[in-house]
PDB file of N, CA and C in Angstrom:
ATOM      1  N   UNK A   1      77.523 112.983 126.027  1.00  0.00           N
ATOM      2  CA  UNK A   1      76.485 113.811 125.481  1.00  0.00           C
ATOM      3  C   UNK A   1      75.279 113.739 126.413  1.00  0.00           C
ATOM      4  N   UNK A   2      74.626 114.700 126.292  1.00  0.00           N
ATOM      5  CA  UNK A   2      73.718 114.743 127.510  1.00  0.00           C
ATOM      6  C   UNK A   2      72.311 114.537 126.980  1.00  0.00           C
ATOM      7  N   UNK A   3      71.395 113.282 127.517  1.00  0.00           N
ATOM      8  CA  UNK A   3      70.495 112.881 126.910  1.00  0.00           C
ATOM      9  C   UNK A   3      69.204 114.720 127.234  1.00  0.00           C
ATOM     10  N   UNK A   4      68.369 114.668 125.616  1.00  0.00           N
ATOM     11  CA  UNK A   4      67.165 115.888 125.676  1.00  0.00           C
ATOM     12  C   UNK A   4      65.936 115.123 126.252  1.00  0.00           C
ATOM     13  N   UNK A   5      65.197 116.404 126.697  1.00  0.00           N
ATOM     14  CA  UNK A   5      63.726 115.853 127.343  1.00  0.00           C
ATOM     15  C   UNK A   5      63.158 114.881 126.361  1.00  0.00           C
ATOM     16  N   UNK A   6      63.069 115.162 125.160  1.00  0.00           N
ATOM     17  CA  UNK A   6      62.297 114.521 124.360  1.00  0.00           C
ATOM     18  C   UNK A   6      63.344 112.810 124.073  1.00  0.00           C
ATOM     19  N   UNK A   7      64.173 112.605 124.034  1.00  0.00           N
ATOM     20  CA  UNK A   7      64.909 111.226 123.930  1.00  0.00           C
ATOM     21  C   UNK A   7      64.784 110.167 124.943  1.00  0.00           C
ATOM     22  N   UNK A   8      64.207 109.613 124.131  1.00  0.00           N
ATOM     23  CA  UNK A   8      63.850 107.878 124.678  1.00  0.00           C
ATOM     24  C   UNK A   8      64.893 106.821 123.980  1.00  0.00           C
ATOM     25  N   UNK A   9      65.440 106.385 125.306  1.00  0.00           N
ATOM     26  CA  UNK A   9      66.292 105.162 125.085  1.00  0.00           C
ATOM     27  C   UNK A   9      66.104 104.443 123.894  1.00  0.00           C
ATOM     28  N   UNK A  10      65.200 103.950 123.529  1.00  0.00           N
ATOM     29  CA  UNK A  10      64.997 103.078 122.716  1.00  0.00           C
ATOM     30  C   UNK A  10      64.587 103.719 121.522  1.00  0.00           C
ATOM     31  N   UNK A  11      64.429 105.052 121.249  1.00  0.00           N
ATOM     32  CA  UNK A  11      64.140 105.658 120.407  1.00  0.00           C
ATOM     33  C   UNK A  11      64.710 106.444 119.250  1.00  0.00           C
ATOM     34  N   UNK A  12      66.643 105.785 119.572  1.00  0.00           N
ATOM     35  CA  UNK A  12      67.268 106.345 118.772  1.00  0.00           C
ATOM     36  C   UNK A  12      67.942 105.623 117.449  1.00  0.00           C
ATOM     37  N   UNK A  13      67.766 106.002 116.172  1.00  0.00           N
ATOM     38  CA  UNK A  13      67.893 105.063 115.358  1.00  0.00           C
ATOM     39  C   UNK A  13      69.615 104.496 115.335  1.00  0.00           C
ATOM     40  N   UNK A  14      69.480 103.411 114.961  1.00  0.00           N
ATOM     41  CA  UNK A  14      71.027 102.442 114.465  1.00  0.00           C
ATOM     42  C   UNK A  14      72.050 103.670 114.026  1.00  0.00           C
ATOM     43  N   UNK A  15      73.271 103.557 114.203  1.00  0.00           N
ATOM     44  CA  UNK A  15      74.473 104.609 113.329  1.00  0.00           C
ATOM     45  C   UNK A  15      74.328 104.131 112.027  1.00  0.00           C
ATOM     46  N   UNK A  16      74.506 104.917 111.492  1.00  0.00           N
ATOM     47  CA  UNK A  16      74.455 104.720 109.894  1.00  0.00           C
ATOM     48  C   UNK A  16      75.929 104.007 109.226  1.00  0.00           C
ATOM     49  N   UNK A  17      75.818 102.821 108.843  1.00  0.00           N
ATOM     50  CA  UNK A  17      77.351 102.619 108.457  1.00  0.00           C
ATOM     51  C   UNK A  17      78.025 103.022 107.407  1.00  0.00           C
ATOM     52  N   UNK A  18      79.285 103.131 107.616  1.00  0.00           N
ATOM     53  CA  UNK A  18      80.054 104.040 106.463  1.00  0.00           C
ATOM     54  C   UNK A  18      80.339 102.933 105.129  1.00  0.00           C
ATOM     55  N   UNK A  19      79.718 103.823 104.164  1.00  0.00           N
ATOM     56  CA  UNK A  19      80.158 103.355 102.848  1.00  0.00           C
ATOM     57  C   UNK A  19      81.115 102.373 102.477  1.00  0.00           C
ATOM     58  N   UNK A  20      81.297 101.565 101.859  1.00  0.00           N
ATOM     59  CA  UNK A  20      82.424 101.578 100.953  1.00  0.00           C
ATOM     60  C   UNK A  20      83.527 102.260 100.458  1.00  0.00           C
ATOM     61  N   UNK A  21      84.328 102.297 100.098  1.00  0.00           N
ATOM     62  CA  UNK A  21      85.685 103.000  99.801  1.00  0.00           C
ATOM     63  C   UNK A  21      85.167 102.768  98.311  1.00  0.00           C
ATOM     64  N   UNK A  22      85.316 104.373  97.409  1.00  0.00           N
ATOM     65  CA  UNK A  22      85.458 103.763  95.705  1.00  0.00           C
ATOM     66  C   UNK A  22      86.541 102.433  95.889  1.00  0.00           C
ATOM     67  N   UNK A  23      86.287 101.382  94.948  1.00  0.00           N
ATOM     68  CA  UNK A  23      86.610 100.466  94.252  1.00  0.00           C
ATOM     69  C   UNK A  23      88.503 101.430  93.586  1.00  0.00           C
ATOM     70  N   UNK A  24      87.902 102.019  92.794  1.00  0.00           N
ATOM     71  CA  UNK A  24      89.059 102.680  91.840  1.00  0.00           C
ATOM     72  C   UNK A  24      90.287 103.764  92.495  1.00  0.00           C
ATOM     73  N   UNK A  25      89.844 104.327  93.974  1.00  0.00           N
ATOM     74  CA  UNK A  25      90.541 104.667  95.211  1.00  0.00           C
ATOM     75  C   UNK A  25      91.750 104.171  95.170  1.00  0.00           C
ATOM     76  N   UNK A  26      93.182 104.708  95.141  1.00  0.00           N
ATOM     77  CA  UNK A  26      94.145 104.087  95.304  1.00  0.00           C
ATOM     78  C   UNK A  26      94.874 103.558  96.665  1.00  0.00           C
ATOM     79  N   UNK A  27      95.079 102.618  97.148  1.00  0.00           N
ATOM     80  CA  UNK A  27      95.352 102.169  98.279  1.00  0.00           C
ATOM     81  C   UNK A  27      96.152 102.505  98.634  1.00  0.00           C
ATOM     82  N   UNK A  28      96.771 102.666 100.268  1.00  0.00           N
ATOM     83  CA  UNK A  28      98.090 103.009 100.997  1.00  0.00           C
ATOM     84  C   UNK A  28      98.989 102.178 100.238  1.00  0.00           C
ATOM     85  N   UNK A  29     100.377 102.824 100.171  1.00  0.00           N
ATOM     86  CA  UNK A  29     101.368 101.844  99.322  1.00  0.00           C
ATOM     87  C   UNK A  29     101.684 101.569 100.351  1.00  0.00           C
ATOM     88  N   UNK A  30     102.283 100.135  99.979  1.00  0.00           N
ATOM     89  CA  UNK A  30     103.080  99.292 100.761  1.00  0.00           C
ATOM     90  C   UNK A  30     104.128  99.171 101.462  1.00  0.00           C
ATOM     91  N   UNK A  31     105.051  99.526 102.397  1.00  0.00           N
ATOM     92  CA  UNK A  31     106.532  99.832 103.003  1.00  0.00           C
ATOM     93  C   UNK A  31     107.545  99.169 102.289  1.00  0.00           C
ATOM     94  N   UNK A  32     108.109  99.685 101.829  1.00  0.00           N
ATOM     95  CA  UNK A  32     109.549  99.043 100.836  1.00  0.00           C
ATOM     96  C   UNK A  32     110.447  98.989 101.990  1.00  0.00           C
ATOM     97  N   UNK A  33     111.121  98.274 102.238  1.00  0.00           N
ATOM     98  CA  UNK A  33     112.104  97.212 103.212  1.00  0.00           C
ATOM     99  C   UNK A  33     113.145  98.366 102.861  1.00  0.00           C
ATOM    100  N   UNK A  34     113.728  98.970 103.820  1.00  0.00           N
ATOM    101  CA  UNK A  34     115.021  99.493 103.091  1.00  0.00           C
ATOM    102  C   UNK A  34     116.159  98.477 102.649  1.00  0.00           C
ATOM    103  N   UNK A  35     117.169  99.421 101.993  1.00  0.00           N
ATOM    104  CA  UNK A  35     118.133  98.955 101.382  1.00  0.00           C
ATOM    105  C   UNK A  35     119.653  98.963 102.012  1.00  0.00           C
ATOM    106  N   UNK A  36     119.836 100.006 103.028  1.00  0.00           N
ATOM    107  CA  UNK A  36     120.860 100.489 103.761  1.00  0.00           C
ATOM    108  C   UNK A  36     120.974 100.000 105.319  1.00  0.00           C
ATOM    109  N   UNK A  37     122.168 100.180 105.929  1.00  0.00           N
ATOM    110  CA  UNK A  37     122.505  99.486 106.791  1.00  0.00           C
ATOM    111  C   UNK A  37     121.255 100.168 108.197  1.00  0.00           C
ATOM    112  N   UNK A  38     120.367  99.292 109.115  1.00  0.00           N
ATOM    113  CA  UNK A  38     120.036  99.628 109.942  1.00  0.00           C
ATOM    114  C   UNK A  38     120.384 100.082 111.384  1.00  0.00           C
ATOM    115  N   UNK A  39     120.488 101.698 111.588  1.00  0.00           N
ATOM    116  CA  UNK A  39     121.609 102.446 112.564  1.00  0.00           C
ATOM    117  C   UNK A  39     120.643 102.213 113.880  1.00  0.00           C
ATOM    118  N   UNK A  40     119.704 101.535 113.818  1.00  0.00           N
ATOM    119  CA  UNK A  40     118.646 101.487 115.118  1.00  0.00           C
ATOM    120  C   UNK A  40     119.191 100.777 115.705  1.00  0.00           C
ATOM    121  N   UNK A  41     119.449  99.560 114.858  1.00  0.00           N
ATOM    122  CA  UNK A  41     119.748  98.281 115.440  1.00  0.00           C
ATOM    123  C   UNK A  41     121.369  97.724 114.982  1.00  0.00           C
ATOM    124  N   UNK A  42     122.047  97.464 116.553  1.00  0.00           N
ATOM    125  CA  UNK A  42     123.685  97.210 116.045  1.00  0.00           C
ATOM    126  C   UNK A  42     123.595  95.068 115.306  1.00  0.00           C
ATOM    127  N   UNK A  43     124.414  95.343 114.716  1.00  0.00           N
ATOM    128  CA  UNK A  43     124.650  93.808 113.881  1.00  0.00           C
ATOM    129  C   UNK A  43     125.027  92.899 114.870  1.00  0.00           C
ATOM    130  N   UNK A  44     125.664  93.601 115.780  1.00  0.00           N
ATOM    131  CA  UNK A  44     126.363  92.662 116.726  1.00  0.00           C
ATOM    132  C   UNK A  44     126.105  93.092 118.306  1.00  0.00           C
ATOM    133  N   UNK A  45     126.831  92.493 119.017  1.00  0.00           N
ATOM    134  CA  UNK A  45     126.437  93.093 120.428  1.00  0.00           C
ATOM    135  C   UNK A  45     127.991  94.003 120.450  1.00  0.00           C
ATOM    136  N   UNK A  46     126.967  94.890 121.777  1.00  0.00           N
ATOM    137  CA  UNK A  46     128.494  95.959 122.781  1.00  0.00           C
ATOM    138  C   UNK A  46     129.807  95.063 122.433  1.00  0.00           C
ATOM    139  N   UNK A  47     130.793  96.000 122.023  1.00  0.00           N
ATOM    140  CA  UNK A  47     132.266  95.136 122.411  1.00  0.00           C
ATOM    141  C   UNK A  47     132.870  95.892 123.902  1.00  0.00           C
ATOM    142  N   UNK A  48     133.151  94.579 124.211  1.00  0.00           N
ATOM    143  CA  UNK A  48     133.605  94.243 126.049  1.00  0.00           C
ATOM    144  C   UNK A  48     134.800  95.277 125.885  1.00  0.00           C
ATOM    145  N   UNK A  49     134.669  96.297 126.800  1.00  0.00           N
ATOM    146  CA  UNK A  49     135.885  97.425 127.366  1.00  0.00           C
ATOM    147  C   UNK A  49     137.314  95.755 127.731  1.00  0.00           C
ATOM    148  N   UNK A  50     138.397  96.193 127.505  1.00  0.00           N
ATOM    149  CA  UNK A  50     139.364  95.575 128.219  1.00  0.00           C
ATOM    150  C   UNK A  50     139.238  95.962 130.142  1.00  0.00           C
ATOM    151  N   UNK A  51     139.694  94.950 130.798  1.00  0.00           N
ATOM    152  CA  UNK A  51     139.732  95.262 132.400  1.00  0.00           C
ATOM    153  C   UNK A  51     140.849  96.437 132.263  1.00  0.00           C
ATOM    154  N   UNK A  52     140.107  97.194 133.389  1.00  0.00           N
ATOM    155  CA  UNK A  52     140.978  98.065 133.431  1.00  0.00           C
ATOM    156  C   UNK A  52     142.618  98.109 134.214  1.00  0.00           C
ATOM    157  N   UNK A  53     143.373  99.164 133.921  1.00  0.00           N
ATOM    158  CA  UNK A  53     144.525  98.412 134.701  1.00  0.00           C
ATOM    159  C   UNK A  53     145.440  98.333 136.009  1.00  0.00           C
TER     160      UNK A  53
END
């Protein structure tokens, strides 16, 4: 932002801090763990190809 003729360094007041959240505001819910098998991640490692022949 580009300082105006009239702005002095020292002349600009504090940011104003943000409120509080209402009290009664319902919060982010929480992540429920799934229940089903995870396809991201294998259970086991690669199975080894046989040498070829």
């Amino acid at each position: 932002m580009a300082t105006q003729p009239a702005d002095n360094p020292g002349d600009t007041p504090p940011e104003t801090p943000v409120p509080p959240s209402d009290p009664n505001e319902p919060t982010a819910p929480t992540e429920i763990p799934e229940t089903g098998p995870d396809f991201d991640r294998p259970e086991r490692g690669p199975v080894e190809l046989p040498p070829p022949d």
